[in-house]
Structures are given as C-alpha cells and as structure tokens.
C-alpha atoms as a PDB file:
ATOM      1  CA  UNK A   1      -4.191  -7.027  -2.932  1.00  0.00           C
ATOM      2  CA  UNK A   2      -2.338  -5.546  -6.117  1.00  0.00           C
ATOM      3  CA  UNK A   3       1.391  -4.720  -6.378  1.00  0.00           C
ATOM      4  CA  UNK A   4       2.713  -1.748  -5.948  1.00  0.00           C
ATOM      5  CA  UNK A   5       4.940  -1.988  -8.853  1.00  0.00           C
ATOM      6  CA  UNK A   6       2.506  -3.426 -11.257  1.00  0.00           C
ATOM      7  CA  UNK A   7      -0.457  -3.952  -9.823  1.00  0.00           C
ATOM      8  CA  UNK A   8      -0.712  -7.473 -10.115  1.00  0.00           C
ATOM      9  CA  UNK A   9      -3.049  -9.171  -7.587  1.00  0.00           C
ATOM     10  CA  UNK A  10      -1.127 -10.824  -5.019  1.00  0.00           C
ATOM     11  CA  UNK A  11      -3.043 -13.208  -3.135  1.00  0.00           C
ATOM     12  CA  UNK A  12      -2.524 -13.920   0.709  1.00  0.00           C
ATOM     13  CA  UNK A  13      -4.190 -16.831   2.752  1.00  0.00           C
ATOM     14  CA  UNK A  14      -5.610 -15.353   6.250  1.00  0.00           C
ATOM     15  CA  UNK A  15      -3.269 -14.504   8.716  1.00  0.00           C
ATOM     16  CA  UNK A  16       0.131 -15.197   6.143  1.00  0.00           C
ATOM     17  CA  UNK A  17       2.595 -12.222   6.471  1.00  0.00           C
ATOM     18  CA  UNK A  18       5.047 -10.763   3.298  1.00  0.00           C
ATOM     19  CA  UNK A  19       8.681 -11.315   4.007  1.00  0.00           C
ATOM     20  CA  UNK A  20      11.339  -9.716   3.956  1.00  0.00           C
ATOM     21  CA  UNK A  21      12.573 -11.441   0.538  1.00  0.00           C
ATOM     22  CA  UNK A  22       9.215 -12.120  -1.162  1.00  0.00           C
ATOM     23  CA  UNK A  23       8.662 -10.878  -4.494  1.00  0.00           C
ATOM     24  CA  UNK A  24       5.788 -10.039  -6.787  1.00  0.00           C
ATOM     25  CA  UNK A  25       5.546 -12.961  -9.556  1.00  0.00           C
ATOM     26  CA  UNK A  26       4.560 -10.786 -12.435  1.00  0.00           C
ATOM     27  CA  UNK A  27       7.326  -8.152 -12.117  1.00  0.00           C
ATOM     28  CA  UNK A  28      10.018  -9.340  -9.357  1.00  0.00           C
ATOM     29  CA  UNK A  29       9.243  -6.178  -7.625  1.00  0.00           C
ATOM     30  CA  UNK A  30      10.312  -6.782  -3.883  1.00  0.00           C
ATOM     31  CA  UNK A  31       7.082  -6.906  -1.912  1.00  0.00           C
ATOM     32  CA  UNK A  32       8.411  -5.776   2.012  1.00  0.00           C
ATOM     33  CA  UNK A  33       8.530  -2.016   0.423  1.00  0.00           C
ATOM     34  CA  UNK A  34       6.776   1.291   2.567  1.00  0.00           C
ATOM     35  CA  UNK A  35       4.872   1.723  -0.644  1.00  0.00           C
ATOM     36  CA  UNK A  36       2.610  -1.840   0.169  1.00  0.00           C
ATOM     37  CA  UNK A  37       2.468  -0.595   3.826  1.00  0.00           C
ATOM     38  CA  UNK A  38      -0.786   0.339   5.481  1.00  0.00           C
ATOM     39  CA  UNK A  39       1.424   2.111   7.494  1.00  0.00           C
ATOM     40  CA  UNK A  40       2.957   4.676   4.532  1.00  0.00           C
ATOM     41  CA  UNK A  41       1.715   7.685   4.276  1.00  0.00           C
ATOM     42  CA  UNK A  42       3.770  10.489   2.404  1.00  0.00           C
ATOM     43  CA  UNK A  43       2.405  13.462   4.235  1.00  0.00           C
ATOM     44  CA  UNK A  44       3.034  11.905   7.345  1.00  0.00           C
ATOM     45  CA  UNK A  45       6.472  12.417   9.449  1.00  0.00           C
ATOM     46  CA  UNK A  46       8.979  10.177   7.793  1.00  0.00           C
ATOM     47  CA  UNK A  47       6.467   9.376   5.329  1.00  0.00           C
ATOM     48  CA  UNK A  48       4.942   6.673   8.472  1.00  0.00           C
ATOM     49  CA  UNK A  49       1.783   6.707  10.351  1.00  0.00           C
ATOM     50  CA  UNK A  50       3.542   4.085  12.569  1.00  0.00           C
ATOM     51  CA  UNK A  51       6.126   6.788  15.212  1.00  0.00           C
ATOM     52  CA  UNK A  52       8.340   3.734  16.073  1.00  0.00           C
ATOM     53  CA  UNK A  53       9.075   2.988  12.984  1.00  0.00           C
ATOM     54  CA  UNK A  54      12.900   3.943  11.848  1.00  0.00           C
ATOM     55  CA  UNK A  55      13.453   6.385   8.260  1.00  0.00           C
ATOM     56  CA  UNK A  56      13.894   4.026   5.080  1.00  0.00           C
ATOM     57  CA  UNK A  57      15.089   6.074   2.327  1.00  0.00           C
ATOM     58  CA  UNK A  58      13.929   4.203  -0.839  1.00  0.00           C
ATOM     59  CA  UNK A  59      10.074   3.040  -0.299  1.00  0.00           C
ATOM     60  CA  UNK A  60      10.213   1.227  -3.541  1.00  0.00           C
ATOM     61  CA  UNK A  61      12.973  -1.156  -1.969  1.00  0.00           C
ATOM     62  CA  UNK A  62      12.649  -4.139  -0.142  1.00  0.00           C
ATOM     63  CA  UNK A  63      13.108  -3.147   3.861  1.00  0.00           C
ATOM     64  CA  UNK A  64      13.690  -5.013   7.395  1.00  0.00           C
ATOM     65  CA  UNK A  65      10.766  -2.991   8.905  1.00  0.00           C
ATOM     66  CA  UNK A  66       9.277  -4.882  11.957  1.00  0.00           C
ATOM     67  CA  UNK A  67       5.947  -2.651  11.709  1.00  0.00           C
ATOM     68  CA  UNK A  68       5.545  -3.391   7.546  1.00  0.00           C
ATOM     69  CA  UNK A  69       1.845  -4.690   7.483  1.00  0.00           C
ATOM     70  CA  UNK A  70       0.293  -5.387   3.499  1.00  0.00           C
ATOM     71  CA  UNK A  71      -2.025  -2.554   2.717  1.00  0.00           C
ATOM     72  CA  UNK A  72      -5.372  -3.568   0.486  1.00  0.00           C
ATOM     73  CA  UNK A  73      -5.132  -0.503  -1.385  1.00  0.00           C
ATOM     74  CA  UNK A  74      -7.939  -2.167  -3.710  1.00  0.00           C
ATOM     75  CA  UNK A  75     -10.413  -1.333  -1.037  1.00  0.00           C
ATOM     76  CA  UNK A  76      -8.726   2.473  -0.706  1.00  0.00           C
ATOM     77  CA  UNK A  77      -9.519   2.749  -4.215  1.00  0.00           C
ATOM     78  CA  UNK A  78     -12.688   1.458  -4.219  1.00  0.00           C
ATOM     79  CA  UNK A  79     -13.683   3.728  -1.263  1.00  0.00           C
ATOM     80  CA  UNK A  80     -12.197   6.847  -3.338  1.00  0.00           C
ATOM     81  CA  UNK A  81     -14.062   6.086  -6.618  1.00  0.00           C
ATOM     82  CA  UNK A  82     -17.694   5.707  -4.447  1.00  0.00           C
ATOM     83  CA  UNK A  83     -16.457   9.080  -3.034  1.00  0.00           C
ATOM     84  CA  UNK A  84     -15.494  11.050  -6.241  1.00  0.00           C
ATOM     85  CA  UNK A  85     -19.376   9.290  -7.817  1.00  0.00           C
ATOM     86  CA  UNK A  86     -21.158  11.014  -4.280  1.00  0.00           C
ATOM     87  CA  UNK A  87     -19.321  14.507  -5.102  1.00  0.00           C
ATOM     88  CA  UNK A  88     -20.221  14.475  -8.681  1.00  0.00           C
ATOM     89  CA  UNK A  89     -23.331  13.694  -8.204  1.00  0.00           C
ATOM     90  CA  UNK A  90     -23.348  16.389  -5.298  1.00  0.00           C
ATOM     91  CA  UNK A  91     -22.224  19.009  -7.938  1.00  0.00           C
ATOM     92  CA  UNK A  92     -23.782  18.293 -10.896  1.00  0.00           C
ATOM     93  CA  UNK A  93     -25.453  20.539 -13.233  1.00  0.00           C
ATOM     94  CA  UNK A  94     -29.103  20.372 -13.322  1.00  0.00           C
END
C-alpha cells in the first residue's frame, strides 16, 4: 500500500493496524492521516464516508481517529486505469 506523501510502498502483515505515531520510512510522513483512510473521501460531508467520525482539519497530519482504516489505493488505481483502457477503447476512432 503506497504513502500518501510519497508513495512509497508500505508493507503491512495481515490483520496489523497503523498507529497513531507510525511514520512512512522513506519520507517521515505521519501515516494515521484522512488522506491513507479508506474512509476519506473529499466530496463527502466532512470529507468522511464514515458519519461518526469527528472533523480533522489537516488530512495530511497525523490524527487520533478511532475509525482511520489503511486504504490500498494501489488497487483504486489499478481499477481506474482498466476503466479509462475500457472507455478508450469504447470511443475510439475507427
């Protein structure tokens, strides 16, 4: 799962959980940040899918948030670029 900072691959055993002080290796970028949440989601009401969850007003900083899970945003991508290849393909010029 990369960084949000850097996008250095930060590697969790099954089941292990960020904490509230852990840090990215490569850049020292705090890890427990909105923007590494599955949860985050800047169109959503205070920028959280999760309604429980209480406003944080820097999402690059690390937070105390109880409902923080680590997003794998490498899949997201992955998902997005198989999407944008099916609409090209959809579209193209003959």
């Amino acid at each position: 799962m990369p960084c949000f900072s850097c996008n250095a691959a930060i590697e969790l055993a099954t089941g292990e959980r960020i904490g509230f002080r852990d840090s990215c290796e490569k850049c020292n970028a705090d890890l427990h940040v909105c923007l590494n949440c599955a949860h985050y989601d800047s169109n959503a009401y205070n920028q959280c899918r999760e309604p429980n969850a209480e406003w944080v007003s820097d999402r690059e900083r690390g937070n105390r948030c109880d409902y923080f899970v680590y997003a794998d945003r490498s899949r997201d991508s992955a998902g997005a670029e198989q999407a944008r290849a099916k609409l090209d393909d959809l579209f193209k010029k003959p």
